[in-house]
PDB file of N, CA and C in Angstrom:
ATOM      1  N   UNK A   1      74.935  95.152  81.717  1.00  0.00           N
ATOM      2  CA  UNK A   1      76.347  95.183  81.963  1.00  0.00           C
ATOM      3  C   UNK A   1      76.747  96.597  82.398  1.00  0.00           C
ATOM      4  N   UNK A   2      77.911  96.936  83.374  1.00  0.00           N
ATOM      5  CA  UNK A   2      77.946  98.028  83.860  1.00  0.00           C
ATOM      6  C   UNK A   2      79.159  98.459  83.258  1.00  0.00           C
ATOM      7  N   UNK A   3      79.310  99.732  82.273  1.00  0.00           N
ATOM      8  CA  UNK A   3      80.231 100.419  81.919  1.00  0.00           C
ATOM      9  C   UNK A   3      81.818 100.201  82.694  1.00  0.00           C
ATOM     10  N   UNK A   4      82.706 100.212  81.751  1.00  0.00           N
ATOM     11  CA  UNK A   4      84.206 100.354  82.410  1.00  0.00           C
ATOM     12  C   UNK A   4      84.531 101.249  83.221  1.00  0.00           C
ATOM     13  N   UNK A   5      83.503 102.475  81.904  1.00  0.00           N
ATOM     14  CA  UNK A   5      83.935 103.962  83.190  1.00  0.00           C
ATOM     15  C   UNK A   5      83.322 104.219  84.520  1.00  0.00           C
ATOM     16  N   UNK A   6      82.521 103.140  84.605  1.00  0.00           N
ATOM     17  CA  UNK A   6      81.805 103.316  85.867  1.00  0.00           C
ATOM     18  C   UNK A   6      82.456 102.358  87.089  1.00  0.00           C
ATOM     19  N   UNK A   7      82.627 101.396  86.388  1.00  0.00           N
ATOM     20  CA  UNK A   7      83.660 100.462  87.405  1.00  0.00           C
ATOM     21  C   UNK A   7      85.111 100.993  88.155  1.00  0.00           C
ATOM     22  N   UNK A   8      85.858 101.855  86.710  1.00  0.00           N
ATOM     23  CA  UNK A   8      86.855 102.572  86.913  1.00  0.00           C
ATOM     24  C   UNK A   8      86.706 103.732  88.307  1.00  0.00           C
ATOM     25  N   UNK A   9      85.484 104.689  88.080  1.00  0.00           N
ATOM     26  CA  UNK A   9      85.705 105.586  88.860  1.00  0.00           C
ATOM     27  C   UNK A   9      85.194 105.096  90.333  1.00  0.00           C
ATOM     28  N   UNK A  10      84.504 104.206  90.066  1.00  0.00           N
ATOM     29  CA  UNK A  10      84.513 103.296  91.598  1.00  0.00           C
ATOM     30  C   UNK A  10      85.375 103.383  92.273  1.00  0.00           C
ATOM     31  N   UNK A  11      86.265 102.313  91.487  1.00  0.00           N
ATOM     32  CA  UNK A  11      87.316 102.162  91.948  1.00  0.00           C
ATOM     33  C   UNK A  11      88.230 103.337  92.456  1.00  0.00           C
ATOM     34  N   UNK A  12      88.684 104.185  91.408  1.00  0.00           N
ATOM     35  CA  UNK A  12      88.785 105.753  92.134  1.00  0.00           C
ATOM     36  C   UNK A  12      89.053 106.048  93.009  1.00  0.00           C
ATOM     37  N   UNK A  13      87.499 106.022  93.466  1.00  0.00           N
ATOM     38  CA  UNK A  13      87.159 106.565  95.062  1.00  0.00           C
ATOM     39  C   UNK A  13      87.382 105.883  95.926  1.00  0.00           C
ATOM     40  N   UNK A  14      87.392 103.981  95.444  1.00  0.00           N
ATOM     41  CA  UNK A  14      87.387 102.999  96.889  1.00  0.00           C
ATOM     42  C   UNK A  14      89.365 103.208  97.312  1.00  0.00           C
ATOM     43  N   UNK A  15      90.136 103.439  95.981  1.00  0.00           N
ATOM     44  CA  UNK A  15      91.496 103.881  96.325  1.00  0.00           C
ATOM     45  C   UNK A  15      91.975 104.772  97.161  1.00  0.00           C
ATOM     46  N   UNK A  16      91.175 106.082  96.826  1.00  0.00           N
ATOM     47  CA  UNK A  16      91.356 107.035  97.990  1.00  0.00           C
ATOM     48  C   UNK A  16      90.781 106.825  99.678  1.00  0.00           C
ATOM     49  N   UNK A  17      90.001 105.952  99.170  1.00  0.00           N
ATOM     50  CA  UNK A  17      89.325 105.711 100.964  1.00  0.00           C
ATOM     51  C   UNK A  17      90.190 105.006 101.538  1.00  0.00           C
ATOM     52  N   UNK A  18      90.664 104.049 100.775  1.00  0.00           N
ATOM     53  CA  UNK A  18      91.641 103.070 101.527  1.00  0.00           C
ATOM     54  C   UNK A  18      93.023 103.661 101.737  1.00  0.00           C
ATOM     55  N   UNK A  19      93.755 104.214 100.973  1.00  0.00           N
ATOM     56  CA  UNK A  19      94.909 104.890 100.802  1.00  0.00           C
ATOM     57  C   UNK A  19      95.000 106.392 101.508  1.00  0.00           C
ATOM     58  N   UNK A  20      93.597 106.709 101.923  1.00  0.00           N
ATOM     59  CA  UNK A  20      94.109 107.986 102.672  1.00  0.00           C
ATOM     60  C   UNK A  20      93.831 107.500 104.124  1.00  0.00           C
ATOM     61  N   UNK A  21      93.617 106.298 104.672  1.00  0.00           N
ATOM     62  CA  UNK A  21      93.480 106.103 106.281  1.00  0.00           C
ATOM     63  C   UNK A  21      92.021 105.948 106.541  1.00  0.00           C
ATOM     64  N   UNK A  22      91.316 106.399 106.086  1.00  0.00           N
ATOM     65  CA  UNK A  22      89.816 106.352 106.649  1.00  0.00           C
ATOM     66  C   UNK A  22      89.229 105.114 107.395  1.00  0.00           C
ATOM     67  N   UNK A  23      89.867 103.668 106.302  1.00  0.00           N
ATOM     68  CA  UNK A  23      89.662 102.374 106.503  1.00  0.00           C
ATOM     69  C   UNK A  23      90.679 101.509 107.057  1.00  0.00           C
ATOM     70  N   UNK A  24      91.175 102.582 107.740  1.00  0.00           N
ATOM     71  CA  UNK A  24      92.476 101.733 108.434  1.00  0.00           C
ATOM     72  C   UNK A  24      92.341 100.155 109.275  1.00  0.00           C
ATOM     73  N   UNK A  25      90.882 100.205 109.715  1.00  0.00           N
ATOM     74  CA  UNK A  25      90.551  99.143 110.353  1.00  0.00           C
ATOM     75  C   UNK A  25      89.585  97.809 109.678  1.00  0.00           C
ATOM     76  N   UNK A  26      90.204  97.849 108.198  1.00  0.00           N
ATOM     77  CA  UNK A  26      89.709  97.062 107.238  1.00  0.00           C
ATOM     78  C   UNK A  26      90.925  95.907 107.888  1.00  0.00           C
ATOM     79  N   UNK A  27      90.130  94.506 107.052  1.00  0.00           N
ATOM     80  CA  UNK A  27      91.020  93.479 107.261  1.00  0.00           C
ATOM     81  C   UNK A  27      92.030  93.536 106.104  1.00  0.00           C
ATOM     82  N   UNK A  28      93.047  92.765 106.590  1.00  0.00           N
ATOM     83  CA  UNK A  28      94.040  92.718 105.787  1.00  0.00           C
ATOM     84  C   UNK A  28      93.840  92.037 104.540  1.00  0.00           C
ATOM     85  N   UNK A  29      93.208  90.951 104.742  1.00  0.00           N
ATOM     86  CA  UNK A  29      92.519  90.388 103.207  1.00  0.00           C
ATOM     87  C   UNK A  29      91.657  91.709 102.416  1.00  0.00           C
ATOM     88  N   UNK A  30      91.132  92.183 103.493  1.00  0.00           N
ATOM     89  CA  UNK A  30      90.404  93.040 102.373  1.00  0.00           C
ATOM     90  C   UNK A  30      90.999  94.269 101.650  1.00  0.00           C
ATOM     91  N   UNK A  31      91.959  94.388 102.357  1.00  0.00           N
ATOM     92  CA  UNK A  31      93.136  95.556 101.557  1.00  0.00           C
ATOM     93  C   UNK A  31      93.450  95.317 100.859  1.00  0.00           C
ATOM     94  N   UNK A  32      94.629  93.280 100.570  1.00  0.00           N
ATOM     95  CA  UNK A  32      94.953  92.990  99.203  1.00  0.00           C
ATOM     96  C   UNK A  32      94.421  92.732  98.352  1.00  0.00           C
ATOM     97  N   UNK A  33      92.944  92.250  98.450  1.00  0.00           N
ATOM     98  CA  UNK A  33      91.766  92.151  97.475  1.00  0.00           C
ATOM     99  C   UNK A  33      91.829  93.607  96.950  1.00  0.00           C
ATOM    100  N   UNK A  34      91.117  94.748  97.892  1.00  0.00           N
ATOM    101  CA  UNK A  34      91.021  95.683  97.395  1.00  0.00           C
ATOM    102  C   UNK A  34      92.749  96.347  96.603  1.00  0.00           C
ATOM    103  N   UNK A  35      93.830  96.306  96.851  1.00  0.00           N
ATOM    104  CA  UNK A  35      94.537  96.344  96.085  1.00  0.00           C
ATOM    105  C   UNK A  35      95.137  95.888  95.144  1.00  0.00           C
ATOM    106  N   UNK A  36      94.996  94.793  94.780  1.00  0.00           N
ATOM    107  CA  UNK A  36      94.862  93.820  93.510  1.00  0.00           C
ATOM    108  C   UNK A  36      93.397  94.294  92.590  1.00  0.00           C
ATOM    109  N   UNK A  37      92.273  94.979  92.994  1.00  0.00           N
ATOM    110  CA  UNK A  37      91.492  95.038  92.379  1.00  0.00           C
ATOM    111  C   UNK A  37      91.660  96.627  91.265  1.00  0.00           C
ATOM    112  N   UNK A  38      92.309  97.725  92.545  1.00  0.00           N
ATOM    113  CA  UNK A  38      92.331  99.218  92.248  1.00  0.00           C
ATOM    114  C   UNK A  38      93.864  98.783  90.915  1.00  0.00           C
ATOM    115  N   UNK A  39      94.778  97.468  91.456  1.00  0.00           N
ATOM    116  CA  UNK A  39      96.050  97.765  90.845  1.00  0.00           C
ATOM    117  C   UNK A  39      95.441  97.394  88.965  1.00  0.00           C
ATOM    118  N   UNK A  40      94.444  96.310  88.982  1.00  0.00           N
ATOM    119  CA  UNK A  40      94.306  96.100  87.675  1.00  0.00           C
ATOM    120  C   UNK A  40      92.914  97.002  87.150  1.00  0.00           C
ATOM    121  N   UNK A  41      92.360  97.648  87.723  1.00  0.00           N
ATOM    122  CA  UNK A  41      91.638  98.643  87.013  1.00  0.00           C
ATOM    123  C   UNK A  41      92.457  99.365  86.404  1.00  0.00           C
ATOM    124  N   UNK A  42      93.921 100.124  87.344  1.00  0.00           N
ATOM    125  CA  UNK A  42      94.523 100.941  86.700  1.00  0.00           C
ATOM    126  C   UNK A  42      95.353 101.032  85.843  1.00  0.00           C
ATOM    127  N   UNK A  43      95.467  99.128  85.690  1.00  0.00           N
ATOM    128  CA  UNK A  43      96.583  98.608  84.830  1.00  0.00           C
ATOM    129  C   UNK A  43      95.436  98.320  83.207  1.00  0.00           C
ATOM    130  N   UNK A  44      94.243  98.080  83.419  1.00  0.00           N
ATOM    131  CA  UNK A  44      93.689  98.346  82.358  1.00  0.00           C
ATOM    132  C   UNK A  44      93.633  99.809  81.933  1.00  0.00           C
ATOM    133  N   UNK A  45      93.256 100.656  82.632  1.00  0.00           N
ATOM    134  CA  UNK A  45      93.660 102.269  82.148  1.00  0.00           C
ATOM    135  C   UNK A  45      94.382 102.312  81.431  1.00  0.00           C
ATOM    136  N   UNK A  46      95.562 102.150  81.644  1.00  0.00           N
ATOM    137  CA  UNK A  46      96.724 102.580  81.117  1.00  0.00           C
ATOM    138  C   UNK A  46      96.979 101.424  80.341  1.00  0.00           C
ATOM    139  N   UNK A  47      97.076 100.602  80.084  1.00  0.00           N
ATOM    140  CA  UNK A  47      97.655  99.678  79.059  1.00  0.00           C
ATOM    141  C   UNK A  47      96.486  98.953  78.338  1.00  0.00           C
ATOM    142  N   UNK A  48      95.129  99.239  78.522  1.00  0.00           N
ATOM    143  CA  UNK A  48      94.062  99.029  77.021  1.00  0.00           C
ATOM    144  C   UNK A  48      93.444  99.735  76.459  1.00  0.00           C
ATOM    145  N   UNK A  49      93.036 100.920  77.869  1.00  0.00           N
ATOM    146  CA  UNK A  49      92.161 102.241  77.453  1.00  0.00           C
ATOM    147  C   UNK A  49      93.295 103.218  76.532  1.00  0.00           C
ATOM    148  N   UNK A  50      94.122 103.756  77.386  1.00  0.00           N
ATOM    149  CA  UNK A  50      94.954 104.533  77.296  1.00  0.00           C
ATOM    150  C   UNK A  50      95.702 104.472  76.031  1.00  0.00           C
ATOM    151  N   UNK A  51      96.233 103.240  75.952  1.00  0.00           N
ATOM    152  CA  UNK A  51      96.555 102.975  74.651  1.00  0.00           C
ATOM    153  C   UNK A  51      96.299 102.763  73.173  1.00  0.00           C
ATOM    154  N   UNK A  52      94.786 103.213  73.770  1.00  0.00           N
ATOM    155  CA  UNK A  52      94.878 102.908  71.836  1.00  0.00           C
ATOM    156  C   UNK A  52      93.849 104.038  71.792  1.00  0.00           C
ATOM    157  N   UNK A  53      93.665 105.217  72.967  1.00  0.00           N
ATOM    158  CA  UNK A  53      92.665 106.186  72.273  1.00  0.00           C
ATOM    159  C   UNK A  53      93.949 107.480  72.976  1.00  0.00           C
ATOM    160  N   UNK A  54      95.268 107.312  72.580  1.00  0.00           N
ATOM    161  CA  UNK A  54      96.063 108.239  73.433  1.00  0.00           C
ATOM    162  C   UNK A  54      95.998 109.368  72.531  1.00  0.00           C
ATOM    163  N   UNK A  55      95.750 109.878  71.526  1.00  0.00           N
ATOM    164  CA  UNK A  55      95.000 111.044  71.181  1.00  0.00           C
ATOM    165  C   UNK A  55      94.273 111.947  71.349  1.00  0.00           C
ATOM    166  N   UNK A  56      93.420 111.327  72.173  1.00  0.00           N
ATOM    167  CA  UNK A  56      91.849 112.002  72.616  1.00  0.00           C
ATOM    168  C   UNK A  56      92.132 112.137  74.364  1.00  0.00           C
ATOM    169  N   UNK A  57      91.260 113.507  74.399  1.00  0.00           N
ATOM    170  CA  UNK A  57      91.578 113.530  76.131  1.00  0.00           C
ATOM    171  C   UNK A  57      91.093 112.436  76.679  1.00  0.00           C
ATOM    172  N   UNK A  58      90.244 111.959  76.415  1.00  0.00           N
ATOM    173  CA  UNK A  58      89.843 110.357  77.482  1.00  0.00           C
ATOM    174  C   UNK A  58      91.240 109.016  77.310  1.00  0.00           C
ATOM    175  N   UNK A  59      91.766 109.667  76.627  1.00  0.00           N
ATOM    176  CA  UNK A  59      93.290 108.732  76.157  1.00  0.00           C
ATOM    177  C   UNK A  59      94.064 109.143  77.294  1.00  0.00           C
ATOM    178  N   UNK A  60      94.317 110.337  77.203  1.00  0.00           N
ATOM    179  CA  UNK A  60      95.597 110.918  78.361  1.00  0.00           C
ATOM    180  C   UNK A  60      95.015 110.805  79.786  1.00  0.00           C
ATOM    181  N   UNK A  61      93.518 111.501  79.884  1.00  0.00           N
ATOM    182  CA  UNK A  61      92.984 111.445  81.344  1.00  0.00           C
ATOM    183  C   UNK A  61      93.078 109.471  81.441  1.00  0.00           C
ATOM    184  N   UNK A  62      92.728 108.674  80.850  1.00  0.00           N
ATOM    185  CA  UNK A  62      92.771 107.299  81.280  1.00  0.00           C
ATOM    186  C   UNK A  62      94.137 106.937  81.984  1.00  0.00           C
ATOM    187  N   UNK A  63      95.283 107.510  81.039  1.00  0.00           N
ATOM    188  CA  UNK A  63      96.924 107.122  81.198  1.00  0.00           C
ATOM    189  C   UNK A  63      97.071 107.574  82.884  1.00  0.00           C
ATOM    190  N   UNK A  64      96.924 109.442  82.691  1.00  0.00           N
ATOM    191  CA  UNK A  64      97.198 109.501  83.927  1.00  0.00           C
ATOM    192  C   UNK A  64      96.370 108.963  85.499  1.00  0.00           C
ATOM    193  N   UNK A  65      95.156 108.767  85.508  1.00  0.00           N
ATOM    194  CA  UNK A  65      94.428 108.091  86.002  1.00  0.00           C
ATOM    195  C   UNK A  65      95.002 107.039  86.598  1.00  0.00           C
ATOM    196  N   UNK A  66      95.025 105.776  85.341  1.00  0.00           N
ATOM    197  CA  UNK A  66      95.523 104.772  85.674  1.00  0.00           C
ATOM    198  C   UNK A  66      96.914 104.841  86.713  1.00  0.00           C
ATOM    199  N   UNK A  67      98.056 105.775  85.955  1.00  0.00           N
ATOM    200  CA  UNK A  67      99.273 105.580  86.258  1.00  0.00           C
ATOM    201  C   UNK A  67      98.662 105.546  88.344  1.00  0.00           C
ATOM    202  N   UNK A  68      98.062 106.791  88.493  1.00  0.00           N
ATOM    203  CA  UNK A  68      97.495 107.358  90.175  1.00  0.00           C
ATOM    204  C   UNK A  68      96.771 106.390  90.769  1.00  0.00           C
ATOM    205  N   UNK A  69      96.170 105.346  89.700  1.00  0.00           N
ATOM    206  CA  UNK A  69      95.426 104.297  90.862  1.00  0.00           C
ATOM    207  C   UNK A  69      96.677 103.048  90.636  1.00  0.00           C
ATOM    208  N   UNK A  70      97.692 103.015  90.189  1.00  0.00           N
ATOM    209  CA  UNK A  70      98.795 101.739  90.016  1.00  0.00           C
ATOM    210  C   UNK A  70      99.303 102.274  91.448  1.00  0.00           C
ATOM    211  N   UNK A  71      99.584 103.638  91.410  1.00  0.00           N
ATOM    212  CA  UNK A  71     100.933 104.504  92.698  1.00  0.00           C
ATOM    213  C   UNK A  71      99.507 104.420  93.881  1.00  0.00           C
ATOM    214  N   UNK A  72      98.197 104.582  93.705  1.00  0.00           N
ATOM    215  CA  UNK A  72      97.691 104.532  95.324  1.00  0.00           C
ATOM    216  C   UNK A  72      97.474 102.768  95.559  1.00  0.00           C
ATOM    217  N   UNK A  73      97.273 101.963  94.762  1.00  0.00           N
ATOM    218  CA  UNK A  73      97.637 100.538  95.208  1.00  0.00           C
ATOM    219  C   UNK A  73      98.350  99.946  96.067  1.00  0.00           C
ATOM    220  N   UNK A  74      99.677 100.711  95.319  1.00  0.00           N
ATOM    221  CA  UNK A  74     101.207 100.768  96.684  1.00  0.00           C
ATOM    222  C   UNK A  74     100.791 100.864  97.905  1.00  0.00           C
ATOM    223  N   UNK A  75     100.068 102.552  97.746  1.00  0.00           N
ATOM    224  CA  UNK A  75     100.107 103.066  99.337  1.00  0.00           C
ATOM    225  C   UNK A  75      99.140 102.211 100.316  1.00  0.00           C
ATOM    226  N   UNK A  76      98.181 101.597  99.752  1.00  0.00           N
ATOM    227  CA  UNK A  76      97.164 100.802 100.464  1.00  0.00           C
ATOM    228  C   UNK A  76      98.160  99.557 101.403  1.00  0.00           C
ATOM    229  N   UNK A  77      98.909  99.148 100.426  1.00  0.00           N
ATOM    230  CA  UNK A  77      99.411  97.688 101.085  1.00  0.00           C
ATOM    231  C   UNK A  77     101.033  97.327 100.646  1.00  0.00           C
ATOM    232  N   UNK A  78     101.642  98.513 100.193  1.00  0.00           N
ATOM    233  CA  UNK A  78     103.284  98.596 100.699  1.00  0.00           C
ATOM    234  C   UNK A  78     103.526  99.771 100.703  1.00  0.00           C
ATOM    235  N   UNK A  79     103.043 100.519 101.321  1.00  0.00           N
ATOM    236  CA  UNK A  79     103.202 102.344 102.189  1.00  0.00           C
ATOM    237  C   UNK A  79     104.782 101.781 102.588  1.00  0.00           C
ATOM    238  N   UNK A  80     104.869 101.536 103.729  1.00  0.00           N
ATOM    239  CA  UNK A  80     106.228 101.558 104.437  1.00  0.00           C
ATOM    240  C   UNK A  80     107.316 101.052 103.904  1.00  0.00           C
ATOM    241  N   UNK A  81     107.038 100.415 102.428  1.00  0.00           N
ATOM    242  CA  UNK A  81     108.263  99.869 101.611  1.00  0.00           C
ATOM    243  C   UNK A  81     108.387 100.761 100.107  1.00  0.00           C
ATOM    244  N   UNK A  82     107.563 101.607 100.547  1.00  0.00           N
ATOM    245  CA  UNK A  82     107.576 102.391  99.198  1.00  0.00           C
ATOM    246  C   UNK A  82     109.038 103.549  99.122  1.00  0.00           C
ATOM    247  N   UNK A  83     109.939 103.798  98.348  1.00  0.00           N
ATOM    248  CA  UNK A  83     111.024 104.713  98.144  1.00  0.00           C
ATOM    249  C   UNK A  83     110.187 106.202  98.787  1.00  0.00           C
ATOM    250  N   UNK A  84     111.001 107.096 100.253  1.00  0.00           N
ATOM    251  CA  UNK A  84     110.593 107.982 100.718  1.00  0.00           C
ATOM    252  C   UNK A  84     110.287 109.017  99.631  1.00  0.00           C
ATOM    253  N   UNK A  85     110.644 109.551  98.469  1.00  0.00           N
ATOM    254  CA  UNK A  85     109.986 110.516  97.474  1.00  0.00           C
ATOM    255  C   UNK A  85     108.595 110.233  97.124  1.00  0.00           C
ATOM    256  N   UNK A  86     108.582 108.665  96.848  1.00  0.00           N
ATOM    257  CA  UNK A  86     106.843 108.117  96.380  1.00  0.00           C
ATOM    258  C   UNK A  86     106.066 108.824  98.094  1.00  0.00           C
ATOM    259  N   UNK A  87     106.942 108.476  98.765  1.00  0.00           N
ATOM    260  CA  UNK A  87     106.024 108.383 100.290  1.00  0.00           C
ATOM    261  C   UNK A  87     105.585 109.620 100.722  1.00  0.00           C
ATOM    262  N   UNK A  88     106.625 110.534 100.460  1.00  0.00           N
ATOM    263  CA  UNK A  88     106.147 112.238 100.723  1.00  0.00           C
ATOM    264  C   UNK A  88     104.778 112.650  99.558  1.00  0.00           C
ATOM    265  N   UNK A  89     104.883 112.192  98.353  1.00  0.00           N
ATOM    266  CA  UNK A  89     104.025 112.132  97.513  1.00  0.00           C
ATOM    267  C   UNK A  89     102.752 112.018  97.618  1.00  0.00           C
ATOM    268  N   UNK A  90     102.487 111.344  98.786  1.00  0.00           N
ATOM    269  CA  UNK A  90     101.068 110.241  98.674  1.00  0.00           C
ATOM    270  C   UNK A  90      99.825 111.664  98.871  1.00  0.00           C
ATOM    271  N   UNK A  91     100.078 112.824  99.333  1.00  0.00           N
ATOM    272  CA  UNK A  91      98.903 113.772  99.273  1.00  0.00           C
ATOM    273  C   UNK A  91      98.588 114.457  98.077  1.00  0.00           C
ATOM    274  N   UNK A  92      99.647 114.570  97.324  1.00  0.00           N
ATOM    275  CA  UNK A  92      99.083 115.062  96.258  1.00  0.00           C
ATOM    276  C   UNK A  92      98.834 113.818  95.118  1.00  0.00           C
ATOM    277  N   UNK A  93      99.030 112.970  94.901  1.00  0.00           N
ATOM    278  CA  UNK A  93      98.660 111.915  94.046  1.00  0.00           C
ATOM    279  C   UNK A  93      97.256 111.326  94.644  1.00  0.00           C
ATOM    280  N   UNK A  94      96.914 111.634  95.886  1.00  0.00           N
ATOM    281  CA  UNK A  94      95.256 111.079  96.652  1.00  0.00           C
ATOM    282  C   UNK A  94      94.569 112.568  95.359  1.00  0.00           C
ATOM    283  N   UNK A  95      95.091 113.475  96.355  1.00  0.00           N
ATOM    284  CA  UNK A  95      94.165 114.863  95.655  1.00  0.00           C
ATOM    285  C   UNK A  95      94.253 114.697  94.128  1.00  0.00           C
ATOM    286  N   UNK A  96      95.137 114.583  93.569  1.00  0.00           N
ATOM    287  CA  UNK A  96      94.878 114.352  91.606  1.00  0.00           C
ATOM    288  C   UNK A  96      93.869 113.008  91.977  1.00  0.00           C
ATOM    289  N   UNK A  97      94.062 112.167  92.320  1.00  0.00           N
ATOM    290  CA  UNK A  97      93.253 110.756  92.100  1.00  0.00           C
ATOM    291  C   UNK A  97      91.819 111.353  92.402  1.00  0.00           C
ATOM    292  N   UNK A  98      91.400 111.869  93.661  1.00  0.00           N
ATOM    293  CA  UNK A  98      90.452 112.511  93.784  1.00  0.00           C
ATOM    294  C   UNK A  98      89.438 113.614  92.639  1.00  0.00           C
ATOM    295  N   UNK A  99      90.719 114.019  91.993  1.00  0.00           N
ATOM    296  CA  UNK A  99      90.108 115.333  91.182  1.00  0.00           C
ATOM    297  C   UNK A  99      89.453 114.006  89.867  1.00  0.00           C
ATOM    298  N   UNK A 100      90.721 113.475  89.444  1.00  0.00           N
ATOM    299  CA  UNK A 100      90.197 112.502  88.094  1.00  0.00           C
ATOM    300  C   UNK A 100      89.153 111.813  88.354  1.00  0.00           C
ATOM    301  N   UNK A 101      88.413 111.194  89.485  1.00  0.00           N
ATOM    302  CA  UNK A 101      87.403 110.438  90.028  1.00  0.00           C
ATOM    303  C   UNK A 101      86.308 111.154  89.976  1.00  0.00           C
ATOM    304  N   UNK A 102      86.524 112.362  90.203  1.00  0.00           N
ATOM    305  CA  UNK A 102      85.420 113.566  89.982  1.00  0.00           C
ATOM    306  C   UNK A 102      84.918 114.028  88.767  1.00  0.00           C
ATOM    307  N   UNK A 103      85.955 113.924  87.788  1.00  0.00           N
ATOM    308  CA  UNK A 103      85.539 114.498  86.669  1.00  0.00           C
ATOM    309  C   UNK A 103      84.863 113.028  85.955  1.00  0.00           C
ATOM    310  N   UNK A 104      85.086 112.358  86.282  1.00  0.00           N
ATOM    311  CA  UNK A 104      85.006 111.068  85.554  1.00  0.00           C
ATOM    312  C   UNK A 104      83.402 110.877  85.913  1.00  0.00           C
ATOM    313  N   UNK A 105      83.178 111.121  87.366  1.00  0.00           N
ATOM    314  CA  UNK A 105      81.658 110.599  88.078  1.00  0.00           C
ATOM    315  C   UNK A 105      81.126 111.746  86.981  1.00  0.00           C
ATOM    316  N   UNK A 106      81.170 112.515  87.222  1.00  0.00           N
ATOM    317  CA  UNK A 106      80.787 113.856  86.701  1.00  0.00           C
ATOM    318  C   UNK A 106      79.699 113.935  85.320  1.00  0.00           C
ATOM    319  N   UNK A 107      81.149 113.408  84.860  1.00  0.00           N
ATOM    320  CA  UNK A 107      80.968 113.181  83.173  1.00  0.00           C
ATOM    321  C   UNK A 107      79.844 111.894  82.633  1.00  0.00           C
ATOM    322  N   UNK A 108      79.989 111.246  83.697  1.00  0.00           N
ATOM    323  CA  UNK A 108      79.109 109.851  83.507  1.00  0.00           C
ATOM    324  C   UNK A 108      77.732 110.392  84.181  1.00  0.00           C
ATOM    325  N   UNK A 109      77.898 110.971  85.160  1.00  0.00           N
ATOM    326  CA  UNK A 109      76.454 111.437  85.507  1.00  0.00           C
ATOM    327  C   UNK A 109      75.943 112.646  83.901  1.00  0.00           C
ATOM    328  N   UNK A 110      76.343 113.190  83.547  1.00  0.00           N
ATOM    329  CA  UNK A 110      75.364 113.810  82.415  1.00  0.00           C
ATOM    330  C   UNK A 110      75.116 113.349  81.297  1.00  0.00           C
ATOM    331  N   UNK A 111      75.730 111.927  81.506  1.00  0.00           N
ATOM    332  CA  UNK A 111      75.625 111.079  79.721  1.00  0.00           C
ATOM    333  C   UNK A 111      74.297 110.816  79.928  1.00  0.00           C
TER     334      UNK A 111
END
């Protein structure tokens, strides 16, 4: 069976690929798949992980995590309906999503 945290930071990274343009020429099925998939990884973050170890830094890094892969979900597949503050946003919430994906691979690579 393959770890949560490993599924999680997958996911991560497949958020930022999709959400920063790279895969612009993905199908449209495969965007809402892939955004239905990044939206409930991050909705487990934050509302199973997050919640019951919110003490411990893997508590808070999960929360905020999660909250960054719920907000790059949006950008994948309702960018242009998103409120313009979320929309100016979207570079620095890729770059935090990026950084948390990193520390996360990181951390799982030396276990």
């Amino acid at each position: 069976m393959i770890p949560m945290g490993t599924v999680v930071t997958v996911c991560m990274f497949i958020a930022v690929l999709f959400a920063s343009g790279l895969l612009n020429r993905a199908p449209r099925t495969l965007k809402l798949l892939v955004t239905v998939v990044i939206g409930a990884a991050g909705s487990w973050n934050v509302l199973w992980y997050a919640l019951r170890n919110i003490p411990e830094k893997w508590g808070w890094l999960a929360f905020v995590s999660g909250i960054l892969m719920i907000i790059t979900a949006c950008y994948i597949s309702l960018n242009h309906q998103l409120p313009k503050p979320l929309q100016s946003a979207k570079l620095p919430v890729l770059v935090a999503l990026t950084a948390c994906a990193i520390y996360y691979a990181q951390t799982i690579y030396h276990l």
